[in-house]
Protein backbone atom coordinates (compact mmCIF):
# COMPACT_ATOMS: atom_id res chain seq x y z
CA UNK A 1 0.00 0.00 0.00
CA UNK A 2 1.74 3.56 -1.24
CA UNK A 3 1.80 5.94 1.18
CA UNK A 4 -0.83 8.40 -0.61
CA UNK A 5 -3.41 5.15 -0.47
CA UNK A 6 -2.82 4.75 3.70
CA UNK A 7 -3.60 8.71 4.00
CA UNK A 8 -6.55 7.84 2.22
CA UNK A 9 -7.44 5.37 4.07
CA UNK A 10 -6.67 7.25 7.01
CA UNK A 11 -8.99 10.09 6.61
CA UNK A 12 -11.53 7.84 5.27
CA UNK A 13 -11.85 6.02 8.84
CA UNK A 14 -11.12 9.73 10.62
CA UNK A 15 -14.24 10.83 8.76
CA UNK A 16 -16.24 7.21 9.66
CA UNK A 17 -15.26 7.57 13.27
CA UNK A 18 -16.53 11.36 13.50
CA UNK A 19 -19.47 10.31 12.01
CA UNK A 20 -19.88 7.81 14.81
CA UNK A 21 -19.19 10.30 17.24
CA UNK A 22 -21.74 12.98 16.26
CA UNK A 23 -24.55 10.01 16.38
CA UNK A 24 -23.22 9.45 19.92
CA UNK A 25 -23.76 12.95 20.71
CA UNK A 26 -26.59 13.33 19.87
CA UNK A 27 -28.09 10.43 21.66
CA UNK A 28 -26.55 10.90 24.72
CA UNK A 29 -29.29 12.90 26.18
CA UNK A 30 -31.61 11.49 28.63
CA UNK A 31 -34.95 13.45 26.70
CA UNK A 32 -33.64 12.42 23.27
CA UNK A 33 -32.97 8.28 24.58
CA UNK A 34 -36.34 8.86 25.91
CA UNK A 35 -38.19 9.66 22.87
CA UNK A 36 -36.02 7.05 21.07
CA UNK A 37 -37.94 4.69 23.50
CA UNK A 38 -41.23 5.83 23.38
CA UNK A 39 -40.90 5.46 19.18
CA UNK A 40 -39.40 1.92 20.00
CA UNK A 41 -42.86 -0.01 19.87
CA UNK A 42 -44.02 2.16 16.83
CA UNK A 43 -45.11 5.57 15.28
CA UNK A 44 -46.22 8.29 17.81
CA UNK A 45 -47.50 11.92 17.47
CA UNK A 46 -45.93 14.69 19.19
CA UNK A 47 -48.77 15.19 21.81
CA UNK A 48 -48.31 11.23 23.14
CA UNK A 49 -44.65 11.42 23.42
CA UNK A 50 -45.12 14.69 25.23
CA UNK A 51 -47.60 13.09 27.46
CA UNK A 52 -44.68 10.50 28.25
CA UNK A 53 -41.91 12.89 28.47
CA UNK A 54 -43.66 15.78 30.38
CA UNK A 55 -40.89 18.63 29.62
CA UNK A 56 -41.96 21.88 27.73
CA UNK A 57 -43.39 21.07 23.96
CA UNK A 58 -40.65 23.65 22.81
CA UNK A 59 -37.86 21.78 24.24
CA UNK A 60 -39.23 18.59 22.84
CA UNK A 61 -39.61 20.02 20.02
CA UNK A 62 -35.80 20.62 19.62
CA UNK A 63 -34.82 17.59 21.00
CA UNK A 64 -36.90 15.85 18.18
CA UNK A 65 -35.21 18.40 15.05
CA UNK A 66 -31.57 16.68 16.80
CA UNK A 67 -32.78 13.21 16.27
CA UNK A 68 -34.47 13.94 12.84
CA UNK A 69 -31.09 15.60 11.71
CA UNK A 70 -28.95 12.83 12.74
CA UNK A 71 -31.75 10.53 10.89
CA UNK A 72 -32.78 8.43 13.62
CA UNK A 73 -36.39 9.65 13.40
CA UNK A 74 -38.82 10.86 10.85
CA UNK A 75 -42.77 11.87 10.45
CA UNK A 76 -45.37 12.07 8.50
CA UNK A 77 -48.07 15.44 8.96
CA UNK A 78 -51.67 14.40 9.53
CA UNK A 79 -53.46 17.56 9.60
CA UNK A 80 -52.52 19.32 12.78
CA UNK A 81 -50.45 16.12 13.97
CA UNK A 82 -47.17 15.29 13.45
CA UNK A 83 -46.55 11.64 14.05
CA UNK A 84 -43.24 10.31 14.75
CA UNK A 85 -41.59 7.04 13.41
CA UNK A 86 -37.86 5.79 14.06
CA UNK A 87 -35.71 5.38 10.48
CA UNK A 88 -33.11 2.88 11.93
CA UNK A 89 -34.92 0.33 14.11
CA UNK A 90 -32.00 -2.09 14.00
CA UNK A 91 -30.12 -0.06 15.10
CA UNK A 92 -32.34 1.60 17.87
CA UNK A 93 -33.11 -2.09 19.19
CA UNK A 94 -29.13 -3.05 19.60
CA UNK A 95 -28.93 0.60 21.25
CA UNK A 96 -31.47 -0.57 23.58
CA UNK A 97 -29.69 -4.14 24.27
CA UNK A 98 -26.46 -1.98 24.77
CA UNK A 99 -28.05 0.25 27.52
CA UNK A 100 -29.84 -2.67 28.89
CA UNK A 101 -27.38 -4.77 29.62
CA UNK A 102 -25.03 -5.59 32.09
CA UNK A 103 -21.36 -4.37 31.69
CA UNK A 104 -19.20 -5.76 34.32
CA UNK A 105 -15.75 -4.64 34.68
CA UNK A 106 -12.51 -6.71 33.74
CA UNK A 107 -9.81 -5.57 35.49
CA UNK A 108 -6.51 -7.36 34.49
CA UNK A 109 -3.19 -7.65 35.80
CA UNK A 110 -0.09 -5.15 34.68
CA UNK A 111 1.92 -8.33 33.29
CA UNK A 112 -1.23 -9.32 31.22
CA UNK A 113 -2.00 -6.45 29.40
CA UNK A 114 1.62 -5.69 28.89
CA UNK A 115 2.08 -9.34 27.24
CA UNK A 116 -0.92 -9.18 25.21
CA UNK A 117 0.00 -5.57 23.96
CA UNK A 118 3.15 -6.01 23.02
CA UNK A 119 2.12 -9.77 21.27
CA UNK A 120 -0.16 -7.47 19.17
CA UNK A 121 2.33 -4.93 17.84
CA UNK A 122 4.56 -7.54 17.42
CA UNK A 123 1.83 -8.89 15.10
CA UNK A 124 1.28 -5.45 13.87
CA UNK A 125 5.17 -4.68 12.50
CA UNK A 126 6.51 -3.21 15.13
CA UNK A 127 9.82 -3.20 16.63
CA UNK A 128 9.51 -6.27 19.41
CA UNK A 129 11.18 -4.88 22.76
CA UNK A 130 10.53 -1.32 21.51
CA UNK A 131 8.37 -0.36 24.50
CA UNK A 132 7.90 3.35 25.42
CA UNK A 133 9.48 3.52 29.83
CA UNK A 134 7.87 6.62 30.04
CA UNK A 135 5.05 7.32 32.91
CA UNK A 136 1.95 8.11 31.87
């Protein structure tokens, strides 16, 4: 691979990865996971999700334009109504699982971690023994 083709490739998973992180923004608000949750069991007008999130209607309101800019959620008008659907459901339902579950922690031993890290970048092409004594 030339070195112009790894930049490429570089930038291309920079601008994947800060993609990712503006979704994860804008989720991680308590109102917006909310209203990703009410949607979760189908389509909703504003009024019912506001009767299940009882905050302002203007501050739902904006909370809604995030989510529908990041294209999690969409609607359809019905007259006066404006009823709420979510656009990724797969991925709203593997959110859910995430938030759901369990996480325990795995703490691991100094010796460990250095072993395994330095198997990796062995793995990897880098210099074996090459370790950085620095504190950090």
């Amino acid at each position: 691979m030339t070195m112009s083709e790894q930049t490429v490739n570089k930038e291309t998973d920079l601008a994947r990865w800060d993609e990712c992180a503006c979704l994860l923004r804008t989720i991680a608000h308590p109102v917006r996971l909310m209203i990703l949750e009410s949607l979760r069991n189908g389509p909703r007008c504003v009024i019912d999700i506001n009767t299940l999130i009882a905050i302002p209607q203007p501050h739902l309101s904006q909370h809604i334009a995030a989510l529908r800019k990041a294209k999690l959620i969409a609607c359809y008008t019905n007259g006066p109504l404006r009823c709420y659907y979510i656009l990724k459901p797969t991925f709203v339902r593997q959110l859910n699982r995430l938030l759901s579950a369990e996480h325990p922690e795995r703490v691991r031993n100094r010796r460990t971690v250095i072993r395994e890290s330095l198997r990796r970048r062995e793995n990897y092409g880098g210099k074996p023994g090459s370790v950085n004594r620095t504190r950090g």
